[in-house]
Protein backbone atom coordinates (compact mmCIF):
# COMPACT_ATOMS: atom_id res chain seq x y z
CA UNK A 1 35.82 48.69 58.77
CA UNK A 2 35.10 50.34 61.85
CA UNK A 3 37.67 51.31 64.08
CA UNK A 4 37.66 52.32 67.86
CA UNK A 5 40.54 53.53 70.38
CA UNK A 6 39.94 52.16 73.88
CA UNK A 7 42.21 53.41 76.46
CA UNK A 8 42.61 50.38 79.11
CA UNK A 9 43.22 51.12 82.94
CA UNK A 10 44.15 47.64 84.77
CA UNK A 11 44.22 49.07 87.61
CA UNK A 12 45.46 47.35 90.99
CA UNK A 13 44.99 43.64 92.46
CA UNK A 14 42.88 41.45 90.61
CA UNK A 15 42.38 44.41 87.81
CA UNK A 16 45.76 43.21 85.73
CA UNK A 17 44.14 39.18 85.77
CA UNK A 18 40.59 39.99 84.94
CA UNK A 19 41.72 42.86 82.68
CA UNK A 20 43.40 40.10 80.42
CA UNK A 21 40.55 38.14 80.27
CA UNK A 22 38.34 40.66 79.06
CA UNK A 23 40.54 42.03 76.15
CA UNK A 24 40.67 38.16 75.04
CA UNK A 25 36.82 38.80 74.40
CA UNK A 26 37.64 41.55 72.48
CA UNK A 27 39.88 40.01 70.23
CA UNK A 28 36.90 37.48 69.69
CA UNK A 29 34.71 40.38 68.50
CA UNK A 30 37.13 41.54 66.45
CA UNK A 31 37.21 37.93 64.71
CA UNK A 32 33.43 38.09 64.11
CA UNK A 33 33.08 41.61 63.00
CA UNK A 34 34.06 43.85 60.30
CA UNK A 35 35.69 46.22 63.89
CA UNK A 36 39.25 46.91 64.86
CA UNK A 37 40.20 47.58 68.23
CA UNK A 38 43.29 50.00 69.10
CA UNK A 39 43.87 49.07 72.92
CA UNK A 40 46.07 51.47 74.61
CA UNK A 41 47.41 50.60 77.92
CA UNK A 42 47.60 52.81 81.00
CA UNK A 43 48.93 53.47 84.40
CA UNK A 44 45.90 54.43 87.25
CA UNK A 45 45.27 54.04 90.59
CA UNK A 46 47.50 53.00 93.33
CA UNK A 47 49.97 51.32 90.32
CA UNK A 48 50.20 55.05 89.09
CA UNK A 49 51.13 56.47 92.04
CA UNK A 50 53.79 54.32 93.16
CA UNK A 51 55.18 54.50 89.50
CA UNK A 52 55.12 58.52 88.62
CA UNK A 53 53.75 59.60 91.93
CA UNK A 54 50.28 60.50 90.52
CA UNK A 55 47.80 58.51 90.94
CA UNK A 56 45.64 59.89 87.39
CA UNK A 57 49.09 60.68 86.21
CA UNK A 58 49.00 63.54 82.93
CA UNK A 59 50.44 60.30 80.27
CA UNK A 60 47.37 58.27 81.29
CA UNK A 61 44.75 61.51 80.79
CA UNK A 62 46.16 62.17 77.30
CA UNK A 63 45.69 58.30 76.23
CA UNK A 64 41.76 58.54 78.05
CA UNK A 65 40.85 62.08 76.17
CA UNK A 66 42.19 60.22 72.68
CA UNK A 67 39.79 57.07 73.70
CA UNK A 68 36.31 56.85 72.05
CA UNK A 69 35.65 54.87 75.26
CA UNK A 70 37.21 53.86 78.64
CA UNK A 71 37.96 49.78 79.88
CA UNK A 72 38.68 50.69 83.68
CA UNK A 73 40.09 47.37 86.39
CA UNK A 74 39.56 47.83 90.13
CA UNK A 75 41.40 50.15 92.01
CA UNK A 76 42.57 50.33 95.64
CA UNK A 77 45.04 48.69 98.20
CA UNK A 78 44.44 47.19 101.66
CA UNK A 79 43.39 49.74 104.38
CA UNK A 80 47.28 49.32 105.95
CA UNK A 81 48.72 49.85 102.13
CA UNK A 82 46.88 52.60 101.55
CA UNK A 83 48.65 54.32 104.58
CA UNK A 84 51.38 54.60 102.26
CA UNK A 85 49.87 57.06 100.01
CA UNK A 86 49.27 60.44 100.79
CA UNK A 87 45.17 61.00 101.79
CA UNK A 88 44.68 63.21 98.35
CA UNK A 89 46.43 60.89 96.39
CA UNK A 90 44.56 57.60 97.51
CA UNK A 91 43.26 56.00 94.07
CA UNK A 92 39.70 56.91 94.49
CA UNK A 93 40.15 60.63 95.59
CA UNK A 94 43.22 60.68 93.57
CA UNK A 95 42.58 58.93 89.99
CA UNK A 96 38.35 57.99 90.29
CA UNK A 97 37.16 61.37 91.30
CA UNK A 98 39.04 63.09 88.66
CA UNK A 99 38.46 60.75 85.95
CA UNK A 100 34.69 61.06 86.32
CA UNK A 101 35.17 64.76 87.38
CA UNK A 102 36.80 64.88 83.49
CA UNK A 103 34.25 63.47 82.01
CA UNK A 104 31.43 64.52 83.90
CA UNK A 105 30.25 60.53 83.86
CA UNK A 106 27.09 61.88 85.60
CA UNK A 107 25.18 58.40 84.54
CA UNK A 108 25.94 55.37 86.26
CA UNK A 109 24.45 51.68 85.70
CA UNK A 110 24.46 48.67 87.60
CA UNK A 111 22.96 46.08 86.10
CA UNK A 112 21.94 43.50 89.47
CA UNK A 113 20.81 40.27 87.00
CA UNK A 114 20.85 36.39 87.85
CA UNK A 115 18.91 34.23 86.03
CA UNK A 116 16.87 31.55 87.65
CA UNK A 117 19.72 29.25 86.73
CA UNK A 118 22.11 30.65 88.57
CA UNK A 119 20.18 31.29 91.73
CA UNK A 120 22.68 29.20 93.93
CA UNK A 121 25.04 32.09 93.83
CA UNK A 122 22.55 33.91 96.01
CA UNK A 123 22.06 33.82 99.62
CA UNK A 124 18.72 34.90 99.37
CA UNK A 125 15.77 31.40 99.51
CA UNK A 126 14.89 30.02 96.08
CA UNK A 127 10.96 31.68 96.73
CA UNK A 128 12.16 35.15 97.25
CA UNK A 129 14.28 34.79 93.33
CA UNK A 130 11.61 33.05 91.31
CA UNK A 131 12.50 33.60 88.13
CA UNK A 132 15.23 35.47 88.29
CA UNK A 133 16.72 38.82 89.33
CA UNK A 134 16.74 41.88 87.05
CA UNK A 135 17.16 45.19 87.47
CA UNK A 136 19.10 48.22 87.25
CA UNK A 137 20.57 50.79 89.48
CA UNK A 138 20.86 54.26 87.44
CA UNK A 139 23.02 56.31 90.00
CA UNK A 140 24.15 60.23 89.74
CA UNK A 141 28.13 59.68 89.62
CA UNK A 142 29.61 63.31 89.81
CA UNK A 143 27.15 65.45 92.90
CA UNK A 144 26.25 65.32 95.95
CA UNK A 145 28.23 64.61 99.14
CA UNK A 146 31.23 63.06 97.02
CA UNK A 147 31.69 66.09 95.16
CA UNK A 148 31.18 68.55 97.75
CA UNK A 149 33.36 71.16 99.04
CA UNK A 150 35.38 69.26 102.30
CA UNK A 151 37.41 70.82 105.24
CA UNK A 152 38.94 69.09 107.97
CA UNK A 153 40.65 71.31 111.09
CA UNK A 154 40.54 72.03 114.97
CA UNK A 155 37.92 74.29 116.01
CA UNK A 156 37.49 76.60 118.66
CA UNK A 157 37.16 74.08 121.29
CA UNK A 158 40.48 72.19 120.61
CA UNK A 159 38.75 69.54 119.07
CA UNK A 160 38.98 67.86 115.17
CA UNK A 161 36.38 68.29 113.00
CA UNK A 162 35.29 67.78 109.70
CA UNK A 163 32.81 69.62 107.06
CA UNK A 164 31.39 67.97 103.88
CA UNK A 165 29.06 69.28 101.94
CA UNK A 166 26.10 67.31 100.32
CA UNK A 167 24.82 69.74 97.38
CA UNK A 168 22.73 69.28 93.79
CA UNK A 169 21.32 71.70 91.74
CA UNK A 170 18.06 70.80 89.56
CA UNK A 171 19.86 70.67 86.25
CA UNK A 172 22.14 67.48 87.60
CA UNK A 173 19.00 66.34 89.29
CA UNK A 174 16.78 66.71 85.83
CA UNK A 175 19.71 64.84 83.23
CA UNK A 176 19.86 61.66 85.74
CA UNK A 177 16.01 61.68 85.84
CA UNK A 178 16.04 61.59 82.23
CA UNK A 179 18.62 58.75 82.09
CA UNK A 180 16.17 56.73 83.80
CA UNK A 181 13.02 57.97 82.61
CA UNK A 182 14.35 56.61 79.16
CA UNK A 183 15.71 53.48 80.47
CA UNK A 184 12.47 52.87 82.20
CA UNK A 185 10.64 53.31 78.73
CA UNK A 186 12.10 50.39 77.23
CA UNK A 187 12.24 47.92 80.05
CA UNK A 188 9.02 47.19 81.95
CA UNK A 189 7.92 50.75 82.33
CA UNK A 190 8.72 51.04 86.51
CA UNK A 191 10.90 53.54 88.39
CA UNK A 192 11.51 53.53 91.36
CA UNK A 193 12.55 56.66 92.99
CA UNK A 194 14.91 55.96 95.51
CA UNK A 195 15.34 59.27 98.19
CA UNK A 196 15.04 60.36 102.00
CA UNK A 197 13.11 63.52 102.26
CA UNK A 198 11.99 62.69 105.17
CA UNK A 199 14.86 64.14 106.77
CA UNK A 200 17.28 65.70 103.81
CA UNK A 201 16.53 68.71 101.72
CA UNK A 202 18.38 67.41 99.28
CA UNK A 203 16.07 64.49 98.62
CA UNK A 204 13.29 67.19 98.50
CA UNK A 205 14.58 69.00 96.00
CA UNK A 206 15.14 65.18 94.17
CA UNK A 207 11.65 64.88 94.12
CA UNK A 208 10.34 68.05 93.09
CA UNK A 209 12.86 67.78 89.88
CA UNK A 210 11.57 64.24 89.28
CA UNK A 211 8.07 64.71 89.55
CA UNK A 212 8.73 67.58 86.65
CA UNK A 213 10.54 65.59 84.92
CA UNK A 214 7.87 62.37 84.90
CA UNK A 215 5.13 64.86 83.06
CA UNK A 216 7.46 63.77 79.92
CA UNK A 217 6.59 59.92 80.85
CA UNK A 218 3.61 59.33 80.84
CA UNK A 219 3.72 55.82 80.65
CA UNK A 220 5.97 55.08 82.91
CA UNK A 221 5.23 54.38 86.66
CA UNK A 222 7.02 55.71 89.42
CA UNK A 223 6.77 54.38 93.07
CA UNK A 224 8.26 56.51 95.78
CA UNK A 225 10.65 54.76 97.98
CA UNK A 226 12.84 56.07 100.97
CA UNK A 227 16.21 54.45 100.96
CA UNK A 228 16.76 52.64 104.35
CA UNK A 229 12.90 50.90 103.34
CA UNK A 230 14.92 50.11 99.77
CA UNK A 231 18.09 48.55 101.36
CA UNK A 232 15.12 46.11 103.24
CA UNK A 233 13.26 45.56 100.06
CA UNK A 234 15.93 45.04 97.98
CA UNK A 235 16.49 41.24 100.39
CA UNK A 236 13.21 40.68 101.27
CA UNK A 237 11.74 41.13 97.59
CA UNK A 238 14.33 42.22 94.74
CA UNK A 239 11.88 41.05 92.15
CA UNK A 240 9.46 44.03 92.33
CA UNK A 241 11.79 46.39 91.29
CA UNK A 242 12.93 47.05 87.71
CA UNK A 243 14.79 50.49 87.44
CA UNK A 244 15.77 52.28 90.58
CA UNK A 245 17.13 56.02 90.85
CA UNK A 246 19.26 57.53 93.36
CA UNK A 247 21.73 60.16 94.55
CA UNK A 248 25.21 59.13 94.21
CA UNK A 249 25.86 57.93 97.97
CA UNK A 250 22.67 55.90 98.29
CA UNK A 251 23.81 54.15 94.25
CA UNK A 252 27.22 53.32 96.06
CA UNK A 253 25.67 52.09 99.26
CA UNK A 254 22.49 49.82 97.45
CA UNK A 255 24.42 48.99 94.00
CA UNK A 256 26.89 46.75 96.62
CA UNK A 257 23.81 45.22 98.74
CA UNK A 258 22.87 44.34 94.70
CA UNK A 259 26.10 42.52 94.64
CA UNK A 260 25.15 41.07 98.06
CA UNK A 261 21.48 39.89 96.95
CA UNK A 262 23.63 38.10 94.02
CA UNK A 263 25.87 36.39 95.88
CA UNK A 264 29.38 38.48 95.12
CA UNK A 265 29.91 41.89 93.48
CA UNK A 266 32.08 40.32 91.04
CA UNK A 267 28.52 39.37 89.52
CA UNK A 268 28.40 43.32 88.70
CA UNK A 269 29.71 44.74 86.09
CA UNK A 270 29.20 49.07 85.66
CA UNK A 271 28.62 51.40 82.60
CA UNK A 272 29.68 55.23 83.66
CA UNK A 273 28.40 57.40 80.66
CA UNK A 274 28.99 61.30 80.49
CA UNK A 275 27.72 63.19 77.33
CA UNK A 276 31.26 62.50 75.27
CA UNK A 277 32.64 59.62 76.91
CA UNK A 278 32.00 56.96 78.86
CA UNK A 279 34.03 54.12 80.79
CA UNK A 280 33.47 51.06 82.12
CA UNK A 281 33.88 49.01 84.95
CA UNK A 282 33.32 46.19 87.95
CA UNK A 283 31.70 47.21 90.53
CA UNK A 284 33.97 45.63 92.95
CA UNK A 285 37.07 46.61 94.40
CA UNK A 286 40.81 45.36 93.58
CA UNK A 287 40.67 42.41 96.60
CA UNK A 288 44.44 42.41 97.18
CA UNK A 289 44.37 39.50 99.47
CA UNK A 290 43.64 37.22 96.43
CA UNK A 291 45.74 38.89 93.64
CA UNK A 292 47.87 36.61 92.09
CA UNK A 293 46.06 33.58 92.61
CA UNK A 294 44.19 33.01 89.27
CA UNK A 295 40.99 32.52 90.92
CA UNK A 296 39.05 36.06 90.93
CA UNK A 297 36.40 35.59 88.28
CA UNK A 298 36.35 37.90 85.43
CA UNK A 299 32.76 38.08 84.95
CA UNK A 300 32.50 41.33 86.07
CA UNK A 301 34.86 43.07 83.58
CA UNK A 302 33.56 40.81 81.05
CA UNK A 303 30.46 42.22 81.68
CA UNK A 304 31.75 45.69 81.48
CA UNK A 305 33.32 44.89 77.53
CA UNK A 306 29.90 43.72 77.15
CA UNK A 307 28.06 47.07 78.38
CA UNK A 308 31.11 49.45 76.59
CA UNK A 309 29.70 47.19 73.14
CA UNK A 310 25.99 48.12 73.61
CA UNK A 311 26.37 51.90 74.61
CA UNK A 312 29.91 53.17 72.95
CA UNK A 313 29.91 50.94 69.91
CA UNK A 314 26.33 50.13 68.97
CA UNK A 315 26.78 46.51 68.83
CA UNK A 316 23.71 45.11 70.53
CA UNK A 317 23.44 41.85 69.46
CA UNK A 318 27.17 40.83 70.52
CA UNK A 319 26.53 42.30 73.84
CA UNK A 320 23.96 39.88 74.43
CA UNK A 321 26.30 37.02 73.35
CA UNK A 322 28.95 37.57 75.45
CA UNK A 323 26.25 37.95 78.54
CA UNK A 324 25.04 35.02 77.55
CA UNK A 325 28.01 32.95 76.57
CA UNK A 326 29.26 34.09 80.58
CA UNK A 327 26.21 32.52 81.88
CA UNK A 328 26.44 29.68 80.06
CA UNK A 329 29.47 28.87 81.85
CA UNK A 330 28.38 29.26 84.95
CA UNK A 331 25.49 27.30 83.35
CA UNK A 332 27.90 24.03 82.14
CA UNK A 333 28.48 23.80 86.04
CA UNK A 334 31.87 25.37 86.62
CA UNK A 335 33.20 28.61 88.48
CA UNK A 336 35.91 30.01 90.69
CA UNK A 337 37.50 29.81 94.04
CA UNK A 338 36.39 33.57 94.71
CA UNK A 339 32.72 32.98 94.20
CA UNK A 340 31.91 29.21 95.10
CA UNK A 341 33.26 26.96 97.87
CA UNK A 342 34.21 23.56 97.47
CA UNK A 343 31.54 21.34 98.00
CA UNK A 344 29.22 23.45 96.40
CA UNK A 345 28.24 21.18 93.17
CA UNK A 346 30.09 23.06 90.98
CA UNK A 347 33.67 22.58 88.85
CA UNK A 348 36.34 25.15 90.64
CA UNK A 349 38.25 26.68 87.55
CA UNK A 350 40.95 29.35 87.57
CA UNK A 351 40.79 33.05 86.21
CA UNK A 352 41.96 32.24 82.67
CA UNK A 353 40.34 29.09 82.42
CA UNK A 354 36.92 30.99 83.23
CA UNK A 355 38.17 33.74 80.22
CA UNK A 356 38.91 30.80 77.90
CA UNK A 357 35.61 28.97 78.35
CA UNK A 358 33.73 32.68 77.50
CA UNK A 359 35.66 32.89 74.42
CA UNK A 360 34.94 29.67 73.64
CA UNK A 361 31.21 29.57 73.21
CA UNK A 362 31.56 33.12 72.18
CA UNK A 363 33.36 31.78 69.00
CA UNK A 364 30.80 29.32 68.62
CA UNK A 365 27.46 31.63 68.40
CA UNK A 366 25.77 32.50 65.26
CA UNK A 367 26.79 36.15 64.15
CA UNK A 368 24.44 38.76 64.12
């Protein structure tokens, strides 16, 4: 029997509610398969720092370098909550950053999928769907102008200022390129490369590394594409793309208009994969104003469980049913407060209720 360590970060808000829901998959896959699961709970984020005063507190690293992989809830407060943290200690610079600094998490994907049955999540017209949405955002997690060097101060003149600095070298350029490259291989053999070298040097050098880099790919396509002409393509005609590519600040800024184009982020789940470990994790943030209420949908962690089975625990096949027993809920007609309004055609159901129907036809689908 096969036996994995997962180190499990609920995080703040809504992270402790969907959290719960997504370990009651787990238990399911333990049911069907010959696995074990050792889930080991720990404090990060704003929860962290209010408890130990450490946002990424030492206790929770020593339970994340023991994992074989990572199940990571939402972090964050409200912008007036935050205020009570020191800047350096906020969760993101003060538990994210680090984590992924860690584990150099340098690959990140966002899967932006919704079937043709589920297109009344979207805002987008019927036409511009068609079939269905499906792609994936593969964005460089650990460069660029989040990891840059950062100085804030009063300058000559008297007035505040602030310095960050937006830097790559080819070798971080070249692995994420490769991430992709592959990725492209097996899907429909299209990349786009997503840049602005019109105007930064930094996308310049992007291109010059991927262009090397695509003499190993000969089959696969790439189309050029400057980001601000993405952001418009990605509403006006998601469908043509397939796998897109980017630095990390454009894959922040385009992987949430790819929650947009679905209708909610908390459609997106998110696989961040370094070369020894890898966690996983929504792509949304902790919404505090509805934590508590049993209505955030747990889709996207769900989803995440479902992306940590496929790339840390080679199990394919029950991947693909737990994506598919999700959207078969959302298929039988029901959802939550968070993601549909009333009037909307659908059957509101709360947080667990939404985790219970998953396991549910989970249990029920032939094993691999």
């Amino acid at each position: 029997m096969k036996h994995y360590k997962i180190a499990v970060l609920a995080g703040d808000g809504i992270g402790p509610e969907i959290t719960h829901e997504a370990l009651k998959v787990l238990k399911v896959i333990e049911e069907r398969n010959d696995v074990t699961f050792e889930l080991m709970p720990a404090s990060f984020g704003a929860c962290a720092y209010f408890e130990t005063g450490d946002a990424f507190p030492q206790a929770t690293i020593d339970i994340c370098d023991q994992a074989d992989a990572i199940l990571k809830g939402p972090i964050g407060l409200s912008h007036e909550e935050a205020k009570k943290i020191p800047i350096d200690q906020q969760p993101e610079r003060g538990a994210l950053l680090p984590m992924r600094r860690r584990y150099n998490t340098y690959a990140n994907f966002r899967p932006v999928s919704l079937p043709k049955s589920l297109a009344h999540f979207s805002p987008l017209k019927p036409e511009i769907i068609g079939e269905g949405i499906d792609l994936i955002i593969v964005r460089e997690l650990v460069g660029g102008l989040y990891f840059g060097e950062k100085e804030m101060g009063v300058n000559d003149k008297g007035l505040r200022y602030v310095r960050e600095t937006l830097e790559y070298d080819e070798e971080q350029i070249r692995r994420i390129m490769h991430e992709a490259f592959k990725l492209a291989s097996k899907r429909r053999k299209l990349l786009h490369n997503i840049h602005k070298s019109n105007v930064l040097k930094s996308s310049v050098l992007w291109n010059e590394v991927m262009e090397e880099v695509a003499k190993e790919y000969p089959d696969v396509k790439v189309v050029n594409f400057l980001v601000d002409a993405a952001a418009t393509a990605l509403c006006l005609n998601p469908i043509q793309f397939d796998v897109m590519v980017m630095e990390n600040m454009f894959g922040d800024i385009l992987s949430d208009q790819g929650g947009g184009i679905l209708g909610s982020l908390g459609l997106m789940p998110s696989a961040c994969i370094g070369p020894d470990k890898a966690y996983y994790e929504p792509s949304h943030g902790s919404a505090p104003d509805i934590a508590g209420k049993n209505i955030a949908n747990p889709y996207s962690m769900i989803g995440s469980v479902a992306m940590m089975l496929e790339n840390s625990f080679d199990m394919a096949a029950e991947a693909k049913n737990v994506w598919d027993a999700m959207q078969g809920v959302f298929g039988d007609g029901y959802s939550t407060a968070d993601l549909s309004k009333p009037g909307s055609g659908v059957t509101m159901i709360s947080t667990e209720q939404f985790g219970d129907k998953v396991v549910e036809k989970l249990r029920n689908m032939p094993k691999a």
